[in-house]
PDB file of N, CA and C in Angstrom:
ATOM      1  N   UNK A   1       1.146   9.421  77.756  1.00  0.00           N
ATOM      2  CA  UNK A   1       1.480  10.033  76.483  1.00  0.00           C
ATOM      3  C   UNK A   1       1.284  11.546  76.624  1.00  0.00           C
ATOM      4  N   UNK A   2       2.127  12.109  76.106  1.00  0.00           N
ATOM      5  CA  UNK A   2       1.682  13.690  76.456  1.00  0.00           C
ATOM      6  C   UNK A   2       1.466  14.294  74.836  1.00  0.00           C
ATOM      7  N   UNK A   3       0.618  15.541  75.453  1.00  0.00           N
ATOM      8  CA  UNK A   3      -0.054  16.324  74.364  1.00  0.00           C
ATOM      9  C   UNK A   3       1.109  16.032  72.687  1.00  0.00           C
ATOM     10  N   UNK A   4       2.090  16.470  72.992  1.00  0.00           N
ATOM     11  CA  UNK A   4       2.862  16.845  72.302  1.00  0.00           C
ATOM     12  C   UNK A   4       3.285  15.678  71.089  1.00  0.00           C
ATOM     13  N   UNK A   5       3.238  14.463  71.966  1.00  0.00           N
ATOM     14  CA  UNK A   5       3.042  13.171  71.126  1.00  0.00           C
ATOM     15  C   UNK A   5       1.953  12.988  70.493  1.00  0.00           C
ATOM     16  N   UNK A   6       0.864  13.272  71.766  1.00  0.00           N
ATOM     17  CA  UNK A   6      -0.678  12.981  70.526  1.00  0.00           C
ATOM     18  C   UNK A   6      -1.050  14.371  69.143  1.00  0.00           C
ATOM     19  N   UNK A   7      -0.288  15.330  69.503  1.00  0.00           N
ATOM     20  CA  UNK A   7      -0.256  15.992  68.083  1.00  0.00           C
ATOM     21  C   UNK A   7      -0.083  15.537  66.731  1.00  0.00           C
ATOM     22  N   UNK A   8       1.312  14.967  67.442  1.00  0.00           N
ATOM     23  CA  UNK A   8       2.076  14.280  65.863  1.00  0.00           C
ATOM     24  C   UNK A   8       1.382  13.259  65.626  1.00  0.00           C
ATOM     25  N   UNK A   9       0.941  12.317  65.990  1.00  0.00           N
ATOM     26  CA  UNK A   9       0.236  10.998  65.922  1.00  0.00           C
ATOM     27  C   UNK A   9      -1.161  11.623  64.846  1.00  0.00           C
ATOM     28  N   UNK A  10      -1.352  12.772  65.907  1.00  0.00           N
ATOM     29  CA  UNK A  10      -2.993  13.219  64.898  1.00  0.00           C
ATOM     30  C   UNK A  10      -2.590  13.929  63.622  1.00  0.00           C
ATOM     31  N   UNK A  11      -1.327  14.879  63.420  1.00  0.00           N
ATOM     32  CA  UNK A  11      -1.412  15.569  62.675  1.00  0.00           C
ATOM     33  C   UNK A  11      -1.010  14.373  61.935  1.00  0.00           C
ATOM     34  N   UNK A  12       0.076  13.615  61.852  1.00  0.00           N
ATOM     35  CA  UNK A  12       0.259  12.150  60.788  1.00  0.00           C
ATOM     36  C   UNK A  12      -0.693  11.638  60.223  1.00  0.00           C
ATOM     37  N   UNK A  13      -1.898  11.344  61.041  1.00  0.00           N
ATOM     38  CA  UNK A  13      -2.984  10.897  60.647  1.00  0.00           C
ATOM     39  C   UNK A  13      -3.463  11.125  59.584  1.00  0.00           C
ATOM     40  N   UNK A  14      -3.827  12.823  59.898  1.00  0.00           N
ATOM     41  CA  UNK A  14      -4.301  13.581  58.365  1.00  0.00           C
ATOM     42  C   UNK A  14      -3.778  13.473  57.383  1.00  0.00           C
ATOM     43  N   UNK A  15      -2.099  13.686  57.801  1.00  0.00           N
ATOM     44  CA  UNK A  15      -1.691  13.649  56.091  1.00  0.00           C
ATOM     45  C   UNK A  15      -1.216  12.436  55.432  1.00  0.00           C
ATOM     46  N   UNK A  16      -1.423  11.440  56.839  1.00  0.00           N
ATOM     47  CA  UNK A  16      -1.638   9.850  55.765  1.00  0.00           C
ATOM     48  C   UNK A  16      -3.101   9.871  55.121  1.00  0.00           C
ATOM     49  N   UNK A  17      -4.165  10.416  55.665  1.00  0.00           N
ATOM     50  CA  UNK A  17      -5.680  10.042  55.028  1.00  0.00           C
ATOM     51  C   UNK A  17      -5.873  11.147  54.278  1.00  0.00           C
ATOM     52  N   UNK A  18      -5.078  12.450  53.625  1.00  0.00           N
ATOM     53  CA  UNK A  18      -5.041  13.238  52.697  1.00  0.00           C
ATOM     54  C   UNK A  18      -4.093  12.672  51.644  1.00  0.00           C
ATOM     55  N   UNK A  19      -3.035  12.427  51.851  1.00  0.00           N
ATOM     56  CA  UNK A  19      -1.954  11.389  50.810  1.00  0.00           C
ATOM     57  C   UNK A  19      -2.971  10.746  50.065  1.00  0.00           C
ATOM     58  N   UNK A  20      -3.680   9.995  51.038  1.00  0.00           N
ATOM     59  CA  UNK A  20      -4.548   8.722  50.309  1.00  0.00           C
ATOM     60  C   UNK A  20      -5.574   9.012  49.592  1.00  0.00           C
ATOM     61  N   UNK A  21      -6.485   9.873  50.294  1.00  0.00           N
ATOM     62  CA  UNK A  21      -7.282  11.163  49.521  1.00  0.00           C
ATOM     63  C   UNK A  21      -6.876  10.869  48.164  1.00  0.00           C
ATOM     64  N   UNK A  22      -5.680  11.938  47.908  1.00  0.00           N
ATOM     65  CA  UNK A  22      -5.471  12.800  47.176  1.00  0.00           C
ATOM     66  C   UNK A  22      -4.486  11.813  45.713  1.00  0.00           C
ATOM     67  N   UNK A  23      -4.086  10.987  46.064  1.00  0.00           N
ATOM     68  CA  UNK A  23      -3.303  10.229  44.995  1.00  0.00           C
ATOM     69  C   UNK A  23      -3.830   8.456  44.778  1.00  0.00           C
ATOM     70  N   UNK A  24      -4.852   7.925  45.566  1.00  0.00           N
ATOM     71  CA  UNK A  24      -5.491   6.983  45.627  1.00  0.00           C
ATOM     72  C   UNK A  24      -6.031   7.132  43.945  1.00  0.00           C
ATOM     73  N   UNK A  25      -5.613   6.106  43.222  1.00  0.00           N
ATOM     74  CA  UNK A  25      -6.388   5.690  42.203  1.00  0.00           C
ATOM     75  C   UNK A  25      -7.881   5.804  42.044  1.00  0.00           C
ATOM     76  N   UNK A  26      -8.501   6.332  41.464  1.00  0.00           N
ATOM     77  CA  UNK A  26     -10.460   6.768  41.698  1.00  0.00           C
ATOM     78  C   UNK A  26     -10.561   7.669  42.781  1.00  0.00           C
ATOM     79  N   UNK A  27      -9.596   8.369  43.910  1.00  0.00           N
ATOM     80  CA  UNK A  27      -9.623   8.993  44.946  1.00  0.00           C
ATOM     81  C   UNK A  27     -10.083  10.601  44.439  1.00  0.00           C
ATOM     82  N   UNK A  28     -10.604  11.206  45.742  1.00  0.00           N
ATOM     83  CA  UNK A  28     -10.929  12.747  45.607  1.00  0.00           C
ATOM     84  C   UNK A  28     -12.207  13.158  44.718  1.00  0.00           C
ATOM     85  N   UNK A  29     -12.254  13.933  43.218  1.00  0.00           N
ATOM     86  CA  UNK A  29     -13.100  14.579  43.129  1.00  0.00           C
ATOM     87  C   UNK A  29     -13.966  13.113  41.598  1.00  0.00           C
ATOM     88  N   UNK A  30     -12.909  12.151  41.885  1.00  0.00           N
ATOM     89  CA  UNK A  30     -13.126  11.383  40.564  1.00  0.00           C
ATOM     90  C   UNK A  30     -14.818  10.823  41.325  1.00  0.00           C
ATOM     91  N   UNK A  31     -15.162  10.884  42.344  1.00  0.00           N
ATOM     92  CA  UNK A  31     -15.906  10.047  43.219  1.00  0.00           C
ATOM     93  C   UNK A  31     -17.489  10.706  42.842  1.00  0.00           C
ATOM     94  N   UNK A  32     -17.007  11.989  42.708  1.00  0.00           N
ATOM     95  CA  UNK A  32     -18.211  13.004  42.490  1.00  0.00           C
ATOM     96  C   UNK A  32     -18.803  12.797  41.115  1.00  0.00           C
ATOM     97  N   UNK A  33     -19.941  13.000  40.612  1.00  0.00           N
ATOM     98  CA  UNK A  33     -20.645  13.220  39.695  1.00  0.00           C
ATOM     99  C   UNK A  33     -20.731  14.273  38.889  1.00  0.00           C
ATOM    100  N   UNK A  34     -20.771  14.783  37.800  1.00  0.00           N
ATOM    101  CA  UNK A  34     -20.410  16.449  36.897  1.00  0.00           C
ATOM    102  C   UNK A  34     -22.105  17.180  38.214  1.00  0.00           C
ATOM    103  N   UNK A  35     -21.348  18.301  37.786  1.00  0.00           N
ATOM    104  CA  UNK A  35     -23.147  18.721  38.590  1.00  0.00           C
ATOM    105  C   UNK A  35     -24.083  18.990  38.160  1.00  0.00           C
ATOM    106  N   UNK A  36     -25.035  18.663  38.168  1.00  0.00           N
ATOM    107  CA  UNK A  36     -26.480  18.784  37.687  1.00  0.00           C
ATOM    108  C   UNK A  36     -26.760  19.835  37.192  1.00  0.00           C
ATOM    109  N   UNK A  37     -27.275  19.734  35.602  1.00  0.00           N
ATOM    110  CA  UNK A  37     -27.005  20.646  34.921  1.00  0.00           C
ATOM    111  C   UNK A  37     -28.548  20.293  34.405  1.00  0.00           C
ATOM    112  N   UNK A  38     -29.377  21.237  34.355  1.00  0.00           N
ATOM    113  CA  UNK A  38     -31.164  21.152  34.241  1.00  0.00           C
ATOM    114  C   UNK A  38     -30.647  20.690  31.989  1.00  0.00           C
ATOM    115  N   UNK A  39     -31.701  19.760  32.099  1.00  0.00           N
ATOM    116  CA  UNK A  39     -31.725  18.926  30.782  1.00  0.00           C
ATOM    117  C   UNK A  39     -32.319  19.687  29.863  1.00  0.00           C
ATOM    118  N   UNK A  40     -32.509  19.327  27.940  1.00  0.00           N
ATOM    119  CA  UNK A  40     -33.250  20.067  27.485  1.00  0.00           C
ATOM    120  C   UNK A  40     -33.938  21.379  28.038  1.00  0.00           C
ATOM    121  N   UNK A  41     -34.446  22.056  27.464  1.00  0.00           N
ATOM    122  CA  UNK A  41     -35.825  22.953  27.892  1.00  0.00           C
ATOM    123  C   UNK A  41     -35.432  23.024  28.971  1.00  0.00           C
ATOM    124  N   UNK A  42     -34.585  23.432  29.543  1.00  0.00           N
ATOM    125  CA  UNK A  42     -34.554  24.313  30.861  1.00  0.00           C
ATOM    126  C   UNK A  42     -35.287  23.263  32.059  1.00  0.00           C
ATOM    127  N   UNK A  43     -35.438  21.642  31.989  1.00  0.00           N
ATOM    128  CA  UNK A  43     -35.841  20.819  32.962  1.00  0.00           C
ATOM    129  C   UNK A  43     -35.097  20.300  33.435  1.00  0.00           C
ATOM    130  N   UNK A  44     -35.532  19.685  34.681  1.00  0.00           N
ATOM    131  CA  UNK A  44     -34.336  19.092  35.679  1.00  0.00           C
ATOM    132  C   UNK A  44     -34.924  17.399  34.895  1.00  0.00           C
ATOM    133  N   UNK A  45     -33.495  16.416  35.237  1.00  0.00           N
ATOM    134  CA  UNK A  45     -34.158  15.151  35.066  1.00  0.00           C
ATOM    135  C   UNK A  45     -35.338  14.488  35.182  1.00  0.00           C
ATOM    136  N   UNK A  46     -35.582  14.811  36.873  1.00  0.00           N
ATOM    137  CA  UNK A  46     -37.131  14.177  37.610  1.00  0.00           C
ATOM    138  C   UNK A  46     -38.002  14.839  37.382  1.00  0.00           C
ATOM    139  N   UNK A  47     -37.742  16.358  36.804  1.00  0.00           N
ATOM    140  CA  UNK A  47     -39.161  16.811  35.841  1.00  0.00           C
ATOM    141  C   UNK A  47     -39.358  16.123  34.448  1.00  0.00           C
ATOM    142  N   UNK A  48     -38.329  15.776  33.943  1.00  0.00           N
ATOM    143  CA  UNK A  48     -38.583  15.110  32.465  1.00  0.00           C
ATOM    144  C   UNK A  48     -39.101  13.759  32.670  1.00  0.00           C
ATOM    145  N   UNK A  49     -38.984  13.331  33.889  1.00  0.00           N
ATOM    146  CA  UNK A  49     -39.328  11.630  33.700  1.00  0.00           C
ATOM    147  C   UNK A  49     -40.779  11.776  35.119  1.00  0.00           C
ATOM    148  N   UNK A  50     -41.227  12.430  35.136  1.00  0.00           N
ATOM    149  CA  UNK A  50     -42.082  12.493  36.193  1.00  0.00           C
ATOM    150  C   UNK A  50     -42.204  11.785  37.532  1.00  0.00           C
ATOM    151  N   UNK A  51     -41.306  12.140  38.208  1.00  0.00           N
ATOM    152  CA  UNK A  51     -41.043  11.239  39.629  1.00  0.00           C
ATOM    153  C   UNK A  51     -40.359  11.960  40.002  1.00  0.00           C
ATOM    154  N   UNK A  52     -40.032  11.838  41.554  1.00  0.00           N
ATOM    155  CA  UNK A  52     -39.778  12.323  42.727  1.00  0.00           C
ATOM    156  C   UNK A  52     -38.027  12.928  42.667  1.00  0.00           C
ATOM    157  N   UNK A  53     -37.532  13.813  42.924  1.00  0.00           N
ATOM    158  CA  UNK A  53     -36.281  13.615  42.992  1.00  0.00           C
ATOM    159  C   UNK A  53     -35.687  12.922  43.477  1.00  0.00           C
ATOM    160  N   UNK A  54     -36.116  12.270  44.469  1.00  0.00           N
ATOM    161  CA  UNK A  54     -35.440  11.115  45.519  1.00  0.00           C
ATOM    162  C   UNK A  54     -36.046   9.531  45.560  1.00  0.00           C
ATOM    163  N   UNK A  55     -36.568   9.327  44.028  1.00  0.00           N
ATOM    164  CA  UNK A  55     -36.648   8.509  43.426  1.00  0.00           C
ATOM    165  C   UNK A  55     -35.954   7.234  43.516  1.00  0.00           C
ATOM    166  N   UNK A  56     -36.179   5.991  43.906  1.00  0.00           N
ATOM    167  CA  UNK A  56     -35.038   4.560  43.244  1.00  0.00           C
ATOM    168  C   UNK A  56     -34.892   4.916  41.828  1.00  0.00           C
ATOM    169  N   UNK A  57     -33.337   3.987  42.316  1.00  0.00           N
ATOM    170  CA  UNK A  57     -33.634   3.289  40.366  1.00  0.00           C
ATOM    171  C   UNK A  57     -34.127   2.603  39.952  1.00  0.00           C
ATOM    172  N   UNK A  58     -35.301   2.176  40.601  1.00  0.00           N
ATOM    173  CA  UNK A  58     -36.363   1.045  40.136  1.00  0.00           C
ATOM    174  C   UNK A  58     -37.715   2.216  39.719  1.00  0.00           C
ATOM    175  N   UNK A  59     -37.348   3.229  40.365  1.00  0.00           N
ATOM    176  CA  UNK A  59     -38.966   3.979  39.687  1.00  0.00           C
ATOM    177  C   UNK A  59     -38.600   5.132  38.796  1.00  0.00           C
ATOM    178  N   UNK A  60     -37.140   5.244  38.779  1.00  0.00           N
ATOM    179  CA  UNK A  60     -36.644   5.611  37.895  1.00  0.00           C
ATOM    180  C   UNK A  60     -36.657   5.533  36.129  1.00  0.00           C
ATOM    181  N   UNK A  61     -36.434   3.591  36.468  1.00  0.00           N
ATOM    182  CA  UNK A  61     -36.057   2.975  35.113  1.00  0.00           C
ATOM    183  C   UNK A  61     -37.508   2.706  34.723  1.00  0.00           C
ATOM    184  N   UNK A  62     -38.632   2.656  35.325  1.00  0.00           N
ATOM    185  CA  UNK A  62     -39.962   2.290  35.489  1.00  0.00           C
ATOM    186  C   UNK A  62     -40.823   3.162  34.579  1.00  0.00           C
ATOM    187  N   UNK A  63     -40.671   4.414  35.560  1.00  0.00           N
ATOM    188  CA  UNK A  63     -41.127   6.131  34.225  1.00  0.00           C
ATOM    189  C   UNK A  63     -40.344   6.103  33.060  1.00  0.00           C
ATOM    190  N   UNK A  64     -39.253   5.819  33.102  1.00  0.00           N
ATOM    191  CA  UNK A  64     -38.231   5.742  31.820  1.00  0.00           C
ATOM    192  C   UNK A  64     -38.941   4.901  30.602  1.00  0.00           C
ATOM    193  N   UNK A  65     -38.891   3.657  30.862  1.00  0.00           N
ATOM    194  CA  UNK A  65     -39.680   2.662  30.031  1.00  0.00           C
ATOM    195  C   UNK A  65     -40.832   2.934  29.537  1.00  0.00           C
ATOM    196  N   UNK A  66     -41.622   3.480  30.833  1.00  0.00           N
ATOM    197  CA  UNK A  66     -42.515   3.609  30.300  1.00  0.00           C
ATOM    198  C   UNK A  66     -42.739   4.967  29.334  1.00  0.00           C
ATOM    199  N   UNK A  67     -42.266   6.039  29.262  1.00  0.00           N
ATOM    200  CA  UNK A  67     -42.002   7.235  28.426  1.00  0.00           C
ATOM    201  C   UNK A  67     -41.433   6.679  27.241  1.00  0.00           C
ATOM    202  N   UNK A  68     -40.431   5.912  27.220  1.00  0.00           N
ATOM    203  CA  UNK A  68     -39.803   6.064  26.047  1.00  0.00           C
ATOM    204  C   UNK A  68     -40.782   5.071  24.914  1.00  0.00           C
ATOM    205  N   UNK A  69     -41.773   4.130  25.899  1.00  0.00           N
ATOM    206  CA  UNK A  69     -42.319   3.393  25.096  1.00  0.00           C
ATOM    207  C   UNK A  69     -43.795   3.842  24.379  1.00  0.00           C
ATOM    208  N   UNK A  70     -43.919   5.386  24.883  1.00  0.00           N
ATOM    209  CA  UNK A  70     -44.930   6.313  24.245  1.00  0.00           C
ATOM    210  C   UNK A  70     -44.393   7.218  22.976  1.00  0.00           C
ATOM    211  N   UNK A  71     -42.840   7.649  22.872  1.00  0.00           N
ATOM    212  CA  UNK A  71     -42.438   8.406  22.404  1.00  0.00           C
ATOM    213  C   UNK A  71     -41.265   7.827  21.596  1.00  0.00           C
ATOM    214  N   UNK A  72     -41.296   6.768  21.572  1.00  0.00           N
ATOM    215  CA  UNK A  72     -39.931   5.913  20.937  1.00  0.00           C
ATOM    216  C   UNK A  72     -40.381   6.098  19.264  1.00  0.00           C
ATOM    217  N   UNK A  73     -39.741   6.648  18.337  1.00  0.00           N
ATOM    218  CA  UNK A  73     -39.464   7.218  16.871  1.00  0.00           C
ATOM    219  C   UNK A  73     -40.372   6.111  15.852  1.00  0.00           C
ATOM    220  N   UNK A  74     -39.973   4.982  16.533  1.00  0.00           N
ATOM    221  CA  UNK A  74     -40.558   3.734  15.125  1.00  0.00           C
ATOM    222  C   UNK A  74     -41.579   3.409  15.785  1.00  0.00           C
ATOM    223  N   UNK A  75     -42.692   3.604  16.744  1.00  0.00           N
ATOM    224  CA  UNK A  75     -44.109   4.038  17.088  1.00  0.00           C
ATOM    225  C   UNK A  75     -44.931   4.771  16.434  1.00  0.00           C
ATOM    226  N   UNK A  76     -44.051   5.832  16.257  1.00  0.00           N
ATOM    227  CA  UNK A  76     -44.706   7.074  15.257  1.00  0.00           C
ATOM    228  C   UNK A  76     -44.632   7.197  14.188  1.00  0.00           C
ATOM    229  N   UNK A  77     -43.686   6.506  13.501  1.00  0.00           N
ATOM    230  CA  UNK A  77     -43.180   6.605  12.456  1.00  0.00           C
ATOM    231  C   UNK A  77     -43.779   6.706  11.111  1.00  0.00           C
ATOM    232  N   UNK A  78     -44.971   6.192  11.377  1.00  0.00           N
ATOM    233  CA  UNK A  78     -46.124   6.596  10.436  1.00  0.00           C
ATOM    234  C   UNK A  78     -47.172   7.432  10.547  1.00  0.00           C
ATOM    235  N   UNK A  79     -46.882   8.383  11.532  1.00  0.00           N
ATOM    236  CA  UNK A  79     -47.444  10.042  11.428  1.00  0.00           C
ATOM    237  C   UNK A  79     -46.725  10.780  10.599  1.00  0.00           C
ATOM    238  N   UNK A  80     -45.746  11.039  10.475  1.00  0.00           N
ATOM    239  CA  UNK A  80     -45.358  11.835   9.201  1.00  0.00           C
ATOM    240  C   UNK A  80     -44.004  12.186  10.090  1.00  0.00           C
ATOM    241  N   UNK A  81     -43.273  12.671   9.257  1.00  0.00           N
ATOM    242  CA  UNK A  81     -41.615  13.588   9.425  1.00  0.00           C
ATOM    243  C   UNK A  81     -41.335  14.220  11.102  1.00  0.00           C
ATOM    244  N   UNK A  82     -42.563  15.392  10.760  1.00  0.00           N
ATOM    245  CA  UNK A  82     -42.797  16.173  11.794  1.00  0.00           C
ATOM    246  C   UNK A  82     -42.806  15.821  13.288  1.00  0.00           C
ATOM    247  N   UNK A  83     -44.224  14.847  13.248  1.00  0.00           N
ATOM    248  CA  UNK A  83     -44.203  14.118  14.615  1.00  0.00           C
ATOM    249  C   UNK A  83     -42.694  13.066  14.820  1.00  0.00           C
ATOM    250  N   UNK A  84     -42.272  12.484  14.058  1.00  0.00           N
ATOM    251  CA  UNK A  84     -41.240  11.627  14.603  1.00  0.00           C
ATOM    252  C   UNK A  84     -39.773  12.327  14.620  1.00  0.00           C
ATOM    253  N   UNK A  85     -39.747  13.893  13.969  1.00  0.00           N
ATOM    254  CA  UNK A  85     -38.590  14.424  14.377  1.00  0.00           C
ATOM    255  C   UNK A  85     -38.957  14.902  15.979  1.00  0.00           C
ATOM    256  N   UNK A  86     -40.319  15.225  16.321  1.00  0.00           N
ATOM    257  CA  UNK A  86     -40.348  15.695  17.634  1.00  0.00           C
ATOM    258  C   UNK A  86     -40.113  14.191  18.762  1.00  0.00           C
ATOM    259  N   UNK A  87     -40.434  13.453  18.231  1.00  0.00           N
ATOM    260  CA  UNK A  87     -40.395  12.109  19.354  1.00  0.00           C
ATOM    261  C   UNK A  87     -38.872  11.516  19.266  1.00  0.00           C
ATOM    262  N   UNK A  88     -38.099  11.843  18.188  1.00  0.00           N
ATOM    263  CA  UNK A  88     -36.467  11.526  18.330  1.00  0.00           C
ATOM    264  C   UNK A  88     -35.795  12.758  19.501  1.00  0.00           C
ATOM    265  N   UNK A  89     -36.221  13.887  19.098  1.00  0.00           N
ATOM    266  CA  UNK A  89     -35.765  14.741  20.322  1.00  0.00           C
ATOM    267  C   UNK A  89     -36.232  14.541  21.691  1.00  0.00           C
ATOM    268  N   UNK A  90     -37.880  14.277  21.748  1.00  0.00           N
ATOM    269  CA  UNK A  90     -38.166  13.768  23.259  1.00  0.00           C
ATOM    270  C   UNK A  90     -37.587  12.274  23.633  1.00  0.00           C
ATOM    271  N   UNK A  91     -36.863  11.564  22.967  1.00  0.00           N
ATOM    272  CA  UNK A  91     -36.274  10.740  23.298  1.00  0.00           C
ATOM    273  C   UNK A  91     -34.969  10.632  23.874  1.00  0.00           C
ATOM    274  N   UNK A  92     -34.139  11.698  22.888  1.00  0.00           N
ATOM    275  CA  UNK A  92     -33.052  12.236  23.315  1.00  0.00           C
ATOM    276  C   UNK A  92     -32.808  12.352  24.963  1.00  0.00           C
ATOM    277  N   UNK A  93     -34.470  13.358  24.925  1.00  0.00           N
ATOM    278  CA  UNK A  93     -34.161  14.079  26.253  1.00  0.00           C
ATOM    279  C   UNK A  93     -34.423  12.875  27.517  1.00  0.00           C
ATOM    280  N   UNK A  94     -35.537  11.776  27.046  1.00  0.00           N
ATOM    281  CA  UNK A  94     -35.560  11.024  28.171  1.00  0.00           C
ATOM    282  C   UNK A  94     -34.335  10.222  28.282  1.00  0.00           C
ATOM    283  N   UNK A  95     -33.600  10.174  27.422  1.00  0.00           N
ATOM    284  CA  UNK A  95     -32.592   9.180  27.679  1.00  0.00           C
ATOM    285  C   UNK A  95     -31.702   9.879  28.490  1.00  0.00           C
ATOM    286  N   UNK A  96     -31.267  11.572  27.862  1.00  0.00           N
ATOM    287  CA  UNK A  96     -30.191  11.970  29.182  1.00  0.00           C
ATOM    288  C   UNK A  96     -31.005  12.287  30.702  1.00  0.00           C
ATOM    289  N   UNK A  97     -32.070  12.400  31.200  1.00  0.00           N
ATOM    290  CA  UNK A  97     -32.812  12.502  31.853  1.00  0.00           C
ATOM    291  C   UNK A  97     -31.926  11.002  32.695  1.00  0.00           C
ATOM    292  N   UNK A  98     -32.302   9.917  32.322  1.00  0.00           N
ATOM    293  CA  UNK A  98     -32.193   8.558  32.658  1.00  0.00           C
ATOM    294  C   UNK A  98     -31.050   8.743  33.189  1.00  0.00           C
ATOM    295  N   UNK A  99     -29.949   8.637  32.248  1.00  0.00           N
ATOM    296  CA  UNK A  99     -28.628   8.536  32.593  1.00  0.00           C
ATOM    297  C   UNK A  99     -28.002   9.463  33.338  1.00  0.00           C
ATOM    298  N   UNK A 100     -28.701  10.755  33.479  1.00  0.00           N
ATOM    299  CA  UNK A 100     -28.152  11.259  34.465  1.00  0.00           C
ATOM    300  C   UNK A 100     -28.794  10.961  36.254  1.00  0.00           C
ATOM    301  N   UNK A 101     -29.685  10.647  36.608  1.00  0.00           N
ATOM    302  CA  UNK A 101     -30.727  10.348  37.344  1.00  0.00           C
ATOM    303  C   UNK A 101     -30.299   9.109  37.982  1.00  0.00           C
ATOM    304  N   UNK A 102     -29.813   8.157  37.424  1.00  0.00           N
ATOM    305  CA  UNK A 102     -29.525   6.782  37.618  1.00  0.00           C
ATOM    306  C   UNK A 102     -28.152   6.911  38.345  1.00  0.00           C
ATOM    307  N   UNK A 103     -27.264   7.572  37.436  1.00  0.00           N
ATOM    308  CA  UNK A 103     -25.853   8.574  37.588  1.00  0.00           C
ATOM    309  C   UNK A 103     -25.894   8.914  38.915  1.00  0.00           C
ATOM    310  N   UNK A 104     -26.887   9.836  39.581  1.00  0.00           N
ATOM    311  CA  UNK A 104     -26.771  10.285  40.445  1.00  0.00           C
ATOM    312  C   UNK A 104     -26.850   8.880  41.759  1.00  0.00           C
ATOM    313  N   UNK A 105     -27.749   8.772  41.703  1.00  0.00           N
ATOM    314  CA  UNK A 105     -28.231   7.547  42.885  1.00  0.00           C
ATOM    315  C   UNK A 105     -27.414   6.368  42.996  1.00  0.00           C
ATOM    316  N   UNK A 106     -26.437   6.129  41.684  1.00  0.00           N
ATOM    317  CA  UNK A 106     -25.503   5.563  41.942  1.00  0.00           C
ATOM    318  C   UNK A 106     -24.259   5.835  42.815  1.00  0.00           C
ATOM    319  N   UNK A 107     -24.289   6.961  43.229  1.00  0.00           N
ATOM    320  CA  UNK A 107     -23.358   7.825  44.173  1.00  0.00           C
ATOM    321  C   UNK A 107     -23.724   7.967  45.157  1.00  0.00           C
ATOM    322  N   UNK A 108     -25.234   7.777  45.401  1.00  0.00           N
ATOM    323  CA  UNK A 108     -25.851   8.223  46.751  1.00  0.00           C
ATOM    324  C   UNK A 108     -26.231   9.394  46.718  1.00  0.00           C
ATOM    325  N   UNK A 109     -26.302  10.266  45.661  1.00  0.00           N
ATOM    326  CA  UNK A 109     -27.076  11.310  45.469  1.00  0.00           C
ATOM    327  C   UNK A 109     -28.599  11.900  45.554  1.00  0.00           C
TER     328      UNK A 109
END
């Protein structure tokens, strides 16, 4: 086979596995995750849920539970207004914390 053949063979290659890339149903940038964008208060997820960045989703969902089951609204709900408007917002935040965190590692992130 000479050079000149194995060009075309290789350059074909690419633009069959860029074609496919690029117009494959779920293909290209759909694969990626939005990018990590630090949560509430200027924190990253794995600072809001206290664990590792490179965390499972088993110790993930673990800190999760267990946070939300300190700070969950109808816990408090009989401290007054104040405290349970602050524990609906720290809830808020653990929940996007979660979902983004989980989000990630589901990608291999």
């Amino acid at each position: 086979m000479a050079l000149k053949d194995m060009l075309i063979i290789g350059g074909l290659a690419v633009l069959g596995y860029v074609l496919v890339w690029k117009f494959w149903p779920g293909g290209g940038a759909a694969k990626r995750p939005a990018p990590v964008q630090p949560s509430t208060r200027g924190q990253l997820w794995h600072e809001v849920l206290d664990v590792s960045p490179r965390a499972s989703i088993p110790e993930i969902t673990k800190a999760y539970r267990s946070l939300v089951s300190q700070y969950h609204p109808d816990k408090v709900a009989q401290l007054g207004a104040e405290i349970q408007h602050v524990a609906e917002e720290k809830t808020k935040q653990l929940n996007a914390a979660y979902e983004e965190g989980v989000a990630l590692r589901r990608v291999g992130m």
